[in-house]
N, C-alpha and C. Protein backbone atom coordinates (compact mmCIF):
# COMPACT_ATOMS: atom_id res chain seq x y z
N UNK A 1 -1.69 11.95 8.01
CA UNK A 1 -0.38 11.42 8.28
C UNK A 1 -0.17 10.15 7.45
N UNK A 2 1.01 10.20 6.84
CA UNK A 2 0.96 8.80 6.13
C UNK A 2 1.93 7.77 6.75
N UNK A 3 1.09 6.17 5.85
CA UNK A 3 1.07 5.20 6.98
C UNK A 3 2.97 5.01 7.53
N UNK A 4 3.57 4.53 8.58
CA UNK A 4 4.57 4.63 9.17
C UNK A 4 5.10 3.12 8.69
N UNK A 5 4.33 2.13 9.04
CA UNK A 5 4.87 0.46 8.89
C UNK A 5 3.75 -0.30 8.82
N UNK A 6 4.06 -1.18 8.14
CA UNK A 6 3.24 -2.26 7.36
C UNK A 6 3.83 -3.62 7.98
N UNK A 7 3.03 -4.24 8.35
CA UNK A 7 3.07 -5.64 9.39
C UNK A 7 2.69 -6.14 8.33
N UNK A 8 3.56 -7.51 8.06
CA UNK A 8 2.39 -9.02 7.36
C UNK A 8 2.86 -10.08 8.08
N UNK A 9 1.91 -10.90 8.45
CA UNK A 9 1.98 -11.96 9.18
C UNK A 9 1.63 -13.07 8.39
N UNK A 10 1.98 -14.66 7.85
CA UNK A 10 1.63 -15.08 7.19
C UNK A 10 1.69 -16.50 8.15
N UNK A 11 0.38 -17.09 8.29
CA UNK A 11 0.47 -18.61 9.25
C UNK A 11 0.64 -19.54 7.88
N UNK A 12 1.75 -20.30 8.14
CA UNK A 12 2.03 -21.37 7.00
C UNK A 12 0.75 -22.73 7.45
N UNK A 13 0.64 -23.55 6.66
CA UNK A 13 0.22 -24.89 6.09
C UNK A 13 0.80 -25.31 7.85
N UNK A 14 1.73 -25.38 7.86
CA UNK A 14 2.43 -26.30 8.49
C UNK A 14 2.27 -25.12 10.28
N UNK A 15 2.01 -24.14 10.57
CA UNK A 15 1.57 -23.76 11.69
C UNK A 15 2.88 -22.64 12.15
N UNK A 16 3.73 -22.75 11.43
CA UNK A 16 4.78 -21.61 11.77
C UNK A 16 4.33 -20.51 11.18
N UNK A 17 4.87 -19.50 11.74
CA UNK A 17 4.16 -17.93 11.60
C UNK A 17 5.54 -17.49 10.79
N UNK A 18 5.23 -16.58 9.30
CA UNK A 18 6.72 -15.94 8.86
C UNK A 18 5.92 -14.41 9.33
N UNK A 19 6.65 -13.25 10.16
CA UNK A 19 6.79 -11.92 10.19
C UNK A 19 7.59 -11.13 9.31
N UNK A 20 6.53 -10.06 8.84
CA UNK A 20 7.98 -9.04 8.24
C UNK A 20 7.09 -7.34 8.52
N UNK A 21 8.09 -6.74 8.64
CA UNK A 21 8.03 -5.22 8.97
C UNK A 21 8.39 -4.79 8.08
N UNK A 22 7.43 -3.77 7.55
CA UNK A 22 7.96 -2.69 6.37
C UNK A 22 7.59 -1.77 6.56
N UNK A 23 8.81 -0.90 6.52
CA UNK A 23 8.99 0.34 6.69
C UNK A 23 8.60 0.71 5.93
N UNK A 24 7.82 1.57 5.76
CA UNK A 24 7.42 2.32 4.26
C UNK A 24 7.77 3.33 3.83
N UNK A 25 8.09 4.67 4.55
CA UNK A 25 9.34 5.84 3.60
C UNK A 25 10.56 5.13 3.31
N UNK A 26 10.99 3.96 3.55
CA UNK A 26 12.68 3.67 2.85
C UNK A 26 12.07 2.74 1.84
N UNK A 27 10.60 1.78 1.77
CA UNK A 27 10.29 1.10 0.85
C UNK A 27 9.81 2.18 -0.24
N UNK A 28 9.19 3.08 -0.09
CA UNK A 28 9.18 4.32 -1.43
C UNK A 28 10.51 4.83 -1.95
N UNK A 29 11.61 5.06 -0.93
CA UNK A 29 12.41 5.53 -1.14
C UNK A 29 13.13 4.90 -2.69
N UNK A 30 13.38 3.35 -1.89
CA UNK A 30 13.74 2.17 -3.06
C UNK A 30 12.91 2.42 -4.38
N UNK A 31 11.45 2.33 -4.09
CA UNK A 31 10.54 1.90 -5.11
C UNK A 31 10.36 3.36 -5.87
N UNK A 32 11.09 4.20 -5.65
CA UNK A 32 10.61 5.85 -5.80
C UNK A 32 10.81 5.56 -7.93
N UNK A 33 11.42 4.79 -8.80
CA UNK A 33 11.68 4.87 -9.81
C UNK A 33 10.09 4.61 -10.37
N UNK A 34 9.71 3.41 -9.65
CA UNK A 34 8.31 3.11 -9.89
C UNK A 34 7.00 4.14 -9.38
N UNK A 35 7.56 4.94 -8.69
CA UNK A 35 6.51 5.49 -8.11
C UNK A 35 6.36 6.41 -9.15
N UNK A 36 7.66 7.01 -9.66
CA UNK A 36 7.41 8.32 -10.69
C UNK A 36 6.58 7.70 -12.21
N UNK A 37 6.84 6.65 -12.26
CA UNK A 37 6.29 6.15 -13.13
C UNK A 37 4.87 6.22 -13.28
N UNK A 38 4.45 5.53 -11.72
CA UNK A 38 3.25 5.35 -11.76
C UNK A 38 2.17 6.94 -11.64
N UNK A 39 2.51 7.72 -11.04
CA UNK A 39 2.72 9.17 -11.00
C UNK A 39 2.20 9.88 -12.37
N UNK A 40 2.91 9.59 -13.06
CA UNK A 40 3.26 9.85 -14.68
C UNK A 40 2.14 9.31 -15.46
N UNK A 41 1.91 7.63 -15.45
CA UNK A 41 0.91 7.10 -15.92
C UNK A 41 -0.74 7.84 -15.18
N UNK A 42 -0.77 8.30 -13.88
CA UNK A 42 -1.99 8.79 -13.44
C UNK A 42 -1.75 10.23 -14.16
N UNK A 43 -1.41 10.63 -14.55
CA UNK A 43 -1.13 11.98 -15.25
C UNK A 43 -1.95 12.19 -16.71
N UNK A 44 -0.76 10.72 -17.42
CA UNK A 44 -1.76 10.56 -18.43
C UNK A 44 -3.26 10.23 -18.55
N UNK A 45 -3.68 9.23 -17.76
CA UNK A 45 -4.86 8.63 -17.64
C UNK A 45 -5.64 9.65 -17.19
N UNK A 46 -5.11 10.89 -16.56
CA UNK A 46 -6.57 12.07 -15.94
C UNK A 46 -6.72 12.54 -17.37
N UNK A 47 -5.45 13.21 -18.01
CA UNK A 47 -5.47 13.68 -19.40
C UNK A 47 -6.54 13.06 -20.08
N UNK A 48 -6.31 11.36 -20.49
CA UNK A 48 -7.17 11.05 -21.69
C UNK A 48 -8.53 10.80 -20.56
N UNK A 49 -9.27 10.84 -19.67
CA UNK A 49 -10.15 10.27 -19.59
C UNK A 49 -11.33 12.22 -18.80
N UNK A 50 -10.43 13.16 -19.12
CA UNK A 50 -10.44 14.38 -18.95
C UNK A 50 -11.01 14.76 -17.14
N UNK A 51 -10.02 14.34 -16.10
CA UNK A 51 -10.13 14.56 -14.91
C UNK A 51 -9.09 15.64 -14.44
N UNK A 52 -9.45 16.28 -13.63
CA UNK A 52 -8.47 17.20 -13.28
C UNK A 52 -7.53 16.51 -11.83
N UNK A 53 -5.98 16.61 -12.81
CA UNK A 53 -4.91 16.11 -12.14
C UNK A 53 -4.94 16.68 -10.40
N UNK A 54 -4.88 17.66 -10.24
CA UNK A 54 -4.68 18.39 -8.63
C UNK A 54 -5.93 17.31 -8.12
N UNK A 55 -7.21 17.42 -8.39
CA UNK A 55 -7.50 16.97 -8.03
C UNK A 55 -7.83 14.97 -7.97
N UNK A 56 -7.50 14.61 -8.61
CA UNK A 56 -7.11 13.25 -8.63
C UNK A 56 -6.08 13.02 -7.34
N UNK A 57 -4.85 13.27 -7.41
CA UNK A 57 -3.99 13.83 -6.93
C UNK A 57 -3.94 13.89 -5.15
N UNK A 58 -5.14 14.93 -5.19
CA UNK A 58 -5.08 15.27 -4.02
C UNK A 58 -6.06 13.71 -3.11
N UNK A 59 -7.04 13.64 -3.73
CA UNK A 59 -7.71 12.29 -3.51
C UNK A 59 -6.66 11.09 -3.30
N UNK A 60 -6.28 10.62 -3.82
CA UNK A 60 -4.66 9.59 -3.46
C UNK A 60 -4.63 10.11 -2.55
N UNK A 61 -4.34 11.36 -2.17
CA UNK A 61 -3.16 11.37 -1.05
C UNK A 61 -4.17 11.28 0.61
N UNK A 62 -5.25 11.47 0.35
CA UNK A 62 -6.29 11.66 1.21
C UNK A 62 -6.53 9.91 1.16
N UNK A 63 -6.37 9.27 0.34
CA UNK A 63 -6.46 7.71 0.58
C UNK A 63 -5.23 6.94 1.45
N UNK A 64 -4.30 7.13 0.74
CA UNK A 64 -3.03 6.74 1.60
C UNK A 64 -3.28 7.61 2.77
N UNK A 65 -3.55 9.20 3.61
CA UNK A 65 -3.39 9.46 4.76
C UNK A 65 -4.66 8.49 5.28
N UNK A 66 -5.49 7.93 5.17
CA UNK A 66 -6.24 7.46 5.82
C UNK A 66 -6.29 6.10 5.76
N UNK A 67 -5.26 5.10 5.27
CA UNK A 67 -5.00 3.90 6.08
C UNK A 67 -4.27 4.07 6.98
N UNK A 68 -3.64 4.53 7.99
CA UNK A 68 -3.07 4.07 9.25
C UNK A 68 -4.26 3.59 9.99
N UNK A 69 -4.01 2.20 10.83
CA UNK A 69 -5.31 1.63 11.13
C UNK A 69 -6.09 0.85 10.79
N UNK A 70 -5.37 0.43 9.36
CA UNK A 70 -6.36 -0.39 8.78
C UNK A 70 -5.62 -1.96 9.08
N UNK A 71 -6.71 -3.09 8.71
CA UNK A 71 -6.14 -4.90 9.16
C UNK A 71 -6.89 -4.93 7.69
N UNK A 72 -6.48 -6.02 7.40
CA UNK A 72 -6.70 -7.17 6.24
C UNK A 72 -6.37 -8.39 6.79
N UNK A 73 -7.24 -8.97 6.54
CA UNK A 73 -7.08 -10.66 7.29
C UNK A 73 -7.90 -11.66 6.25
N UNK A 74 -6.77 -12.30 5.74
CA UNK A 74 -7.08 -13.20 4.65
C UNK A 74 -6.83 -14.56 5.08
N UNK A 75 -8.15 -15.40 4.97
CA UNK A 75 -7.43 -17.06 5.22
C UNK A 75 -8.13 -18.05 4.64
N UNK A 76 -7.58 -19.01 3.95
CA UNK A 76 -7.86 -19.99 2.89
C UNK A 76 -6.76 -21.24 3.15
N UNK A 77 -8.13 -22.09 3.95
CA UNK A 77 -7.77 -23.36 4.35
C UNK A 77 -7.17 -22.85 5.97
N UNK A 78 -5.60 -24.05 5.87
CA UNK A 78 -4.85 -23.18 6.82
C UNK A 78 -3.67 -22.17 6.82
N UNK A 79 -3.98 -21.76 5.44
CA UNK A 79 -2.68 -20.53 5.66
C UNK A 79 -3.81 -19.11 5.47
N UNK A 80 -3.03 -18.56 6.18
CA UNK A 80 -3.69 -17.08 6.92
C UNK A 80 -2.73 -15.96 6.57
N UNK A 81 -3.56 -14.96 6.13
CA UNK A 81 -2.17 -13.77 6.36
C UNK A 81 -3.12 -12.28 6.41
N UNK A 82 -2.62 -11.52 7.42
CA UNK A 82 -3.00 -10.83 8.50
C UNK A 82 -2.34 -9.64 7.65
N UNK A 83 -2.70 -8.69 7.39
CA UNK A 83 -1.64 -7.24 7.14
C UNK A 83 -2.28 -6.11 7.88
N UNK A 84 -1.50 -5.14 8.91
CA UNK A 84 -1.47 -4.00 9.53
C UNK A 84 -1.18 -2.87 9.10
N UNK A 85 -1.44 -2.08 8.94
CA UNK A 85 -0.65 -0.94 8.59
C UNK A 85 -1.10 0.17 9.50
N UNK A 86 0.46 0.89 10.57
CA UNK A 86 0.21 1.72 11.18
C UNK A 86 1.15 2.73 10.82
């Protein structure tokens, strides 16, 4: 299943918390020009480095279904930032 929403939480210097929710099928949706791109460039790169595309391919997609669940928690000094993705 791929991931649904992406939480980042970021604790400022100063102790206020900024939140943001991202949706992620309408953030592909947007980003979909870049995605074909990037798509395209993994295409080439299986070509010259002689990997087979399906399977490249299919690996991605077996990476992205398996972050839902995952935290990242980064902090240096006092700013902190937390990312979810469910």
């Amino acid at each position: 299943m791929m991931p649904q929403l992406v939480t980042v939480r970021v604790q400022r210097p100063d102790g206020r918390p900024i939140r943001l929710w991202v949706p992620v099928l309408p953030a592909v949706l947007l980003l979909s020009p870049l995605v074909a791109l990037a798509a395209l460039g993994g295409v080439v790169a299986c070509v010259i480095y002689s990997i087979d595309v399906v399977r490249a391919f299919n690996t991605a997609r077996r990476i992205v279904c398996a972050l839902p669940g995952t935290r990242v928690d980064i902090a240096q000094g006092r700013t902190a930032v937390l990312v979810t993705i469910r």
